[in-house]
N, C-alpha and C. Protein backbone atom coordinates (compact mmCIF):
# COMPACT_ATOMS: atom_id res chain seq x y z
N UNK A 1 13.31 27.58 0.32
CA UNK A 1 13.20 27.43 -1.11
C UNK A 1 11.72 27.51 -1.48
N UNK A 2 11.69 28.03 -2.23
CA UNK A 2 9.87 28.20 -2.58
C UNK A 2 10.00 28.55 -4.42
N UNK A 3 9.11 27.52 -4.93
CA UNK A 3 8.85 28.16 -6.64
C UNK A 3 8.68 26.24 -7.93
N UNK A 4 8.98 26.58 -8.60
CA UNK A 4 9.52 25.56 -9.55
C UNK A 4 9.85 24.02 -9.02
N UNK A 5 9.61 23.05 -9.68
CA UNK A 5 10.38 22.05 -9.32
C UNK A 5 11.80 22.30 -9.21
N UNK A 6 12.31 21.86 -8.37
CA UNK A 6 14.48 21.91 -7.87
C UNK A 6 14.58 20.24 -7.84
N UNK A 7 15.44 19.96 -8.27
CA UNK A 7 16.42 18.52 -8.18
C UNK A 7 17.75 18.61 -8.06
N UNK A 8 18.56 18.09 -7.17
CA UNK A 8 19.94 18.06 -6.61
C UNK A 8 20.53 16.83 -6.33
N UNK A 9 21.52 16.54 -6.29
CA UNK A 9 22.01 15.56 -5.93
C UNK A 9 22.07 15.43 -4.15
N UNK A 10 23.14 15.12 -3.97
CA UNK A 10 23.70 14.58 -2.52
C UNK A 10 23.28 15.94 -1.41
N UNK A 11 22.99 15.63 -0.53
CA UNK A 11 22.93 17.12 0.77
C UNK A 11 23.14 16.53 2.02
N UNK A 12 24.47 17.32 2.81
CA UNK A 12 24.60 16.57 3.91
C UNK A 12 25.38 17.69 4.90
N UNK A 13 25.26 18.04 6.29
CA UNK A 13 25.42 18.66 6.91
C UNK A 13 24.06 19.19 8.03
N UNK A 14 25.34 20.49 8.92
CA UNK A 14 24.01 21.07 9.96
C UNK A 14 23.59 22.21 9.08
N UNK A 15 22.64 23.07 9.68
CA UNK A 15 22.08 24.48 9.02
C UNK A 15 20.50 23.88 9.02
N UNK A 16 20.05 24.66 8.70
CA UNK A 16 18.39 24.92 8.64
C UNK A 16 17.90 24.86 7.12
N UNK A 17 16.97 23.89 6.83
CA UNK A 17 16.72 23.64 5.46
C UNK A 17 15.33 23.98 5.55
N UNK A 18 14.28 24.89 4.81
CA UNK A 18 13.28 25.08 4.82
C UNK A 18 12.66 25.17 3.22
N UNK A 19 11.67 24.59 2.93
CA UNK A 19 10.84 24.61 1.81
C UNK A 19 9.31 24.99 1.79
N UNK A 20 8.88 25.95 1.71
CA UNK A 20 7.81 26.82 1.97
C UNK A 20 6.79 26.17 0.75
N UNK A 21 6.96 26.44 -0.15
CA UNK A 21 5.93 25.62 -1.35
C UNK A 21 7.22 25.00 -2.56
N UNK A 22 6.08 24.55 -3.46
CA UNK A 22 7.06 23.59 -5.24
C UNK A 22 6.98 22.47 -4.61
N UNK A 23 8.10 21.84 -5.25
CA UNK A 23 8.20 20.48 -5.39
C UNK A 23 9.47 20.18 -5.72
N UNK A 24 10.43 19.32 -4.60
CA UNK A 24 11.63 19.26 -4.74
C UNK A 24 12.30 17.75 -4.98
N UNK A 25 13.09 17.19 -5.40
CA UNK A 25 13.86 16.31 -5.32
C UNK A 25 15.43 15.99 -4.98
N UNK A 26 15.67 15.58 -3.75
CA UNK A 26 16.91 15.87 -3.10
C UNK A 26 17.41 14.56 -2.93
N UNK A 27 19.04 14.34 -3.34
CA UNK A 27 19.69 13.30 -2.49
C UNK A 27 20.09 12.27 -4.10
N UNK A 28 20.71 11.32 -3.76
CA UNK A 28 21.57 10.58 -4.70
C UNK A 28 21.38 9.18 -4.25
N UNK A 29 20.48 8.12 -5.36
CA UNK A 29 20.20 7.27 -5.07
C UNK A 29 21.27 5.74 -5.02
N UNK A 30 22.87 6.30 -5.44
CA UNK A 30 23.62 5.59 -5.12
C UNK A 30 25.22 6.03 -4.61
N UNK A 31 24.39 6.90 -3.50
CA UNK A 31 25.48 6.43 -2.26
C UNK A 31 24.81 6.62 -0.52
N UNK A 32 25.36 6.40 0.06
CA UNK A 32 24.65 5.95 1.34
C UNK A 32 25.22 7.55 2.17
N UNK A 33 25.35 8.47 1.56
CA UNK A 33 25.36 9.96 2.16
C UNK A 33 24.59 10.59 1.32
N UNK A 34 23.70 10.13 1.00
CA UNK A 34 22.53 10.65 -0.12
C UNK A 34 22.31 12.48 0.35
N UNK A 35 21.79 11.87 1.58
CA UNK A 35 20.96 12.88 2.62
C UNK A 35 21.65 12.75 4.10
N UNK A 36 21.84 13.35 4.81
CA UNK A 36 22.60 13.03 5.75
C UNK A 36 22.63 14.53 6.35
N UNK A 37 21.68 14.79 7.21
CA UNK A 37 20.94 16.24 7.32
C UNK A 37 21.55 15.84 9.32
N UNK A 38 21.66 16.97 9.90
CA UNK A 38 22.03 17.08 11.43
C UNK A 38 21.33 17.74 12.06
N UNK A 39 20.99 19.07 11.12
CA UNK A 39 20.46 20.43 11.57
C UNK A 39 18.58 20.07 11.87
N UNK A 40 18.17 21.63 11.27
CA UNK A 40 16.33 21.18 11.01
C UNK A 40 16.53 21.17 9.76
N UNK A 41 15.36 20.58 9.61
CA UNK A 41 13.95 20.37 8.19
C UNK A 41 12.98 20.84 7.79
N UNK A 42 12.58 21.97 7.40
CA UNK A 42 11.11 22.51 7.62
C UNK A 42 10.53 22.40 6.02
N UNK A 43 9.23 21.36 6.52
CA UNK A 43 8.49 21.36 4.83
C UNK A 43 7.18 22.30 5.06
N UNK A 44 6.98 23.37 4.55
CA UNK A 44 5.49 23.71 4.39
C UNK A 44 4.60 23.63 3.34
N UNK A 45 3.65 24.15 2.77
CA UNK A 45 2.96 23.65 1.74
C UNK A 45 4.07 22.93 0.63
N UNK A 46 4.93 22.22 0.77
CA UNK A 46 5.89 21.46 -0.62
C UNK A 46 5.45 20.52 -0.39
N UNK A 47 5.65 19.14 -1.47
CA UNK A 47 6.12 17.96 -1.87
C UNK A 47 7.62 18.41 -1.65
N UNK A 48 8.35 16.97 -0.94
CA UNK A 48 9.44 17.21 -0.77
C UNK A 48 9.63 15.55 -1.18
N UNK A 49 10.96 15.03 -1.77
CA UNK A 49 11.21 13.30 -1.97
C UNK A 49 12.62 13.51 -1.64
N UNK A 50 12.86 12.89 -0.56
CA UNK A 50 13.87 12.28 -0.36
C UNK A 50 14.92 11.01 -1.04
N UNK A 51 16.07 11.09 -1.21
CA UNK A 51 16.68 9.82 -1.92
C UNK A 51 18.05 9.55 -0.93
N UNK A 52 18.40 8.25 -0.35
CA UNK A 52 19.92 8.02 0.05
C UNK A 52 19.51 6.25 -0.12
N UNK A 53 20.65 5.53 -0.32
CA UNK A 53 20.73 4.33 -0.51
C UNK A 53 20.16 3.44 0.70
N UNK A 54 20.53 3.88 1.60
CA UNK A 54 20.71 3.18 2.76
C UNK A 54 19.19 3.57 4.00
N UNK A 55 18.69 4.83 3.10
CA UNK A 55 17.74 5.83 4.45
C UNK A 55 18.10 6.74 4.40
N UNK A 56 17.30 7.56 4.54
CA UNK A 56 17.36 8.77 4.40
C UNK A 56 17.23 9.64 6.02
N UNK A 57 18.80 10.20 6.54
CA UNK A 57 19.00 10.56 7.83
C UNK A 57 18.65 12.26 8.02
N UNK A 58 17.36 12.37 8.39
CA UNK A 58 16.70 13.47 9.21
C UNK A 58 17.45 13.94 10.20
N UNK A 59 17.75 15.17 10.49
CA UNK A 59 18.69 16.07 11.73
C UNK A 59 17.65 16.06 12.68
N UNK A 60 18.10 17.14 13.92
CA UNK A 60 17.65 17.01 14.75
C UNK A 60 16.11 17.30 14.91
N UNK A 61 16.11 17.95 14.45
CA UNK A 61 14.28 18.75 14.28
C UNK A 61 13.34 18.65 12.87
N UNK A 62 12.88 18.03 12.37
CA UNK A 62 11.73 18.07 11.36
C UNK A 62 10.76 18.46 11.36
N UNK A 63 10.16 19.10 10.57
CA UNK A 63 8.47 20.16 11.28
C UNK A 63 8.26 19.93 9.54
N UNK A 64 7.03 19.49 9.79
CA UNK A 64 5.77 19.51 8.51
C UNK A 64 4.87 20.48 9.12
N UNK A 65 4.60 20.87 7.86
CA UNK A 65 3.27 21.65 7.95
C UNK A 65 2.07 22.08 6.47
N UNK A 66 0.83 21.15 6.26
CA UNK A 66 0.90 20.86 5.47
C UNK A 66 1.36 20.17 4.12
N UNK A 67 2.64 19.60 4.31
CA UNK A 67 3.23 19.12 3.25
C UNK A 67 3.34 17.89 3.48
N UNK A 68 4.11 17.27 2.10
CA UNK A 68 4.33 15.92 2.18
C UNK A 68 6.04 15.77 2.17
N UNK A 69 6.38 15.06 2.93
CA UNK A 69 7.32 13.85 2.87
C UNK A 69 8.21 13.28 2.78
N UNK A 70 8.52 13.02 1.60
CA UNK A 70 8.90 10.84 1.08
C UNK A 70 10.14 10.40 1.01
N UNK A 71 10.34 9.48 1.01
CA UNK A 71 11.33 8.49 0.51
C UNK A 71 10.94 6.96 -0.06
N UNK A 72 11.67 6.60 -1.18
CA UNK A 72 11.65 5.29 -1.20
C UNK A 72 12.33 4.13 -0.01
N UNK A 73 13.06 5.05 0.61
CA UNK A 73 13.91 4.28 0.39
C UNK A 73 13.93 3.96 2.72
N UNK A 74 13.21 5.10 3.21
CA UNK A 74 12.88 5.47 4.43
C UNK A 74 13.35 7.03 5.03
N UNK A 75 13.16 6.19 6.30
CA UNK A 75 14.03 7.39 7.63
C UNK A 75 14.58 7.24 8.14
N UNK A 76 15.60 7.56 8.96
CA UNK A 76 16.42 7.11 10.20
C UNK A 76 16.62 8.04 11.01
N UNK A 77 15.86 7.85 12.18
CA UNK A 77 16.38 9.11 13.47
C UNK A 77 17.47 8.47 14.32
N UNK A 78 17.79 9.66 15.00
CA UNK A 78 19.41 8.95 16.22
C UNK A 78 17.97 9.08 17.57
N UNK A 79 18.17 9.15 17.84
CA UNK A 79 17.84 8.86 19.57
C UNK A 79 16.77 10.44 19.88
N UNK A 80 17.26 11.44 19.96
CA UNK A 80 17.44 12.85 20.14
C UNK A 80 16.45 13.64 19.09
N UNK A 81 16.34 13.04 17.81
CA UNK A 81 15.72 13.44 17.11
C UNK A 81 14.28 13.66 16.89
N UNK A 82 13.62 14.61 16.65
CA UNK A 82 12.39 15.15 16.65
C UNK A 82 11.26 15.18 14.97
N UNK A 83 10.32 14.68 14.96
CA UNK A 83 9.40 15.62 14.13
C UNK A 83 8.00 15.53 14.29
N UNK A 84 7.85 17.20 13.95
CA UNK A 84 6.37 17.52 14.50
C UNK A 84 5.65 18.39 13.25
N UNK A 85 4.57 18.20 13.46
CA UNK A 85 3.76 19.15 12.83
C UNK A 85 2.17 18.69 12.66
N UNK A 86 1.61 19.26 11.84
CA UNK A 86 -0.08 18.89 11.48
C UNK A 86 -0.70 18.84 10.20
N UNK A 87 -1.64 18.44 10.34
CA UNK A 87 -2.04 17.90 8.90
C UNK A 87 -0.85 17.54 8.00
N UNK A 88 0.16 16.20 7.72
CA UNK A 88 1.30 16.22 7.43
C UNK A 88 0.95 14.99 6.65
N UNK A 89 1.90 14.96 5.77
CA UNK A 89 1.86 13.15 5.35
C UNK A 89 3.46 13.05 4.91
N UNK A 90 3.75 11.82 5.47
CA UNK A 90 4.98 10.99 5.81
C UNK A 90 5.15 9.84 4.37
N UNK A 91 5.57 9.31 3.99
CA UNK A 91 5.42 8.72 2.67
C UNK A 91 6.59 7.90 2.51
């Protein structure tokens, strides 16, 4: 996804989510499958904000690069789960 601010509700499943630049707002701040991601994550130059009630569940692979982030609300990895990248900020 790359351009404009985007806002969505709920996102949950595997597949490959990538955000190249903008500024996004993802997930539904009242229910606890807000976000509920399996697959990867890839943020590059974006602002990215996370929303799920409970934490916000990162898939297997997360890669920053340049970008930011966030949640109010956190993170939750399983065991298995990965994220990497540089110059990054976590929020």
């Amino acid at each position: 996804m790359n351009g404009a601010p985007f806002h969505v509700g709920g996102l949950s499943g595997a597949g490959n989510l990538t955000f190249a630049s903008g500024t996004y707002g993802l997930g539904d701040s009242i229910n606890t499958t807000g976000i509920a991601l399996t697959g990867t994550l890839g943020v590059g130059q974006a602002n990215v904000s996370l929303v799920d009630t409970d934490g916000v569940d990162l898939g297997s692979l997360t890669t920053l690069a340049s970008g930011t982030l966030g949640s109010l609300t956190g993170f939750k990895l399983e065991s298995n789960d990965q994220i990497s990248g540089s110059s990054v900020g976590i929020a």
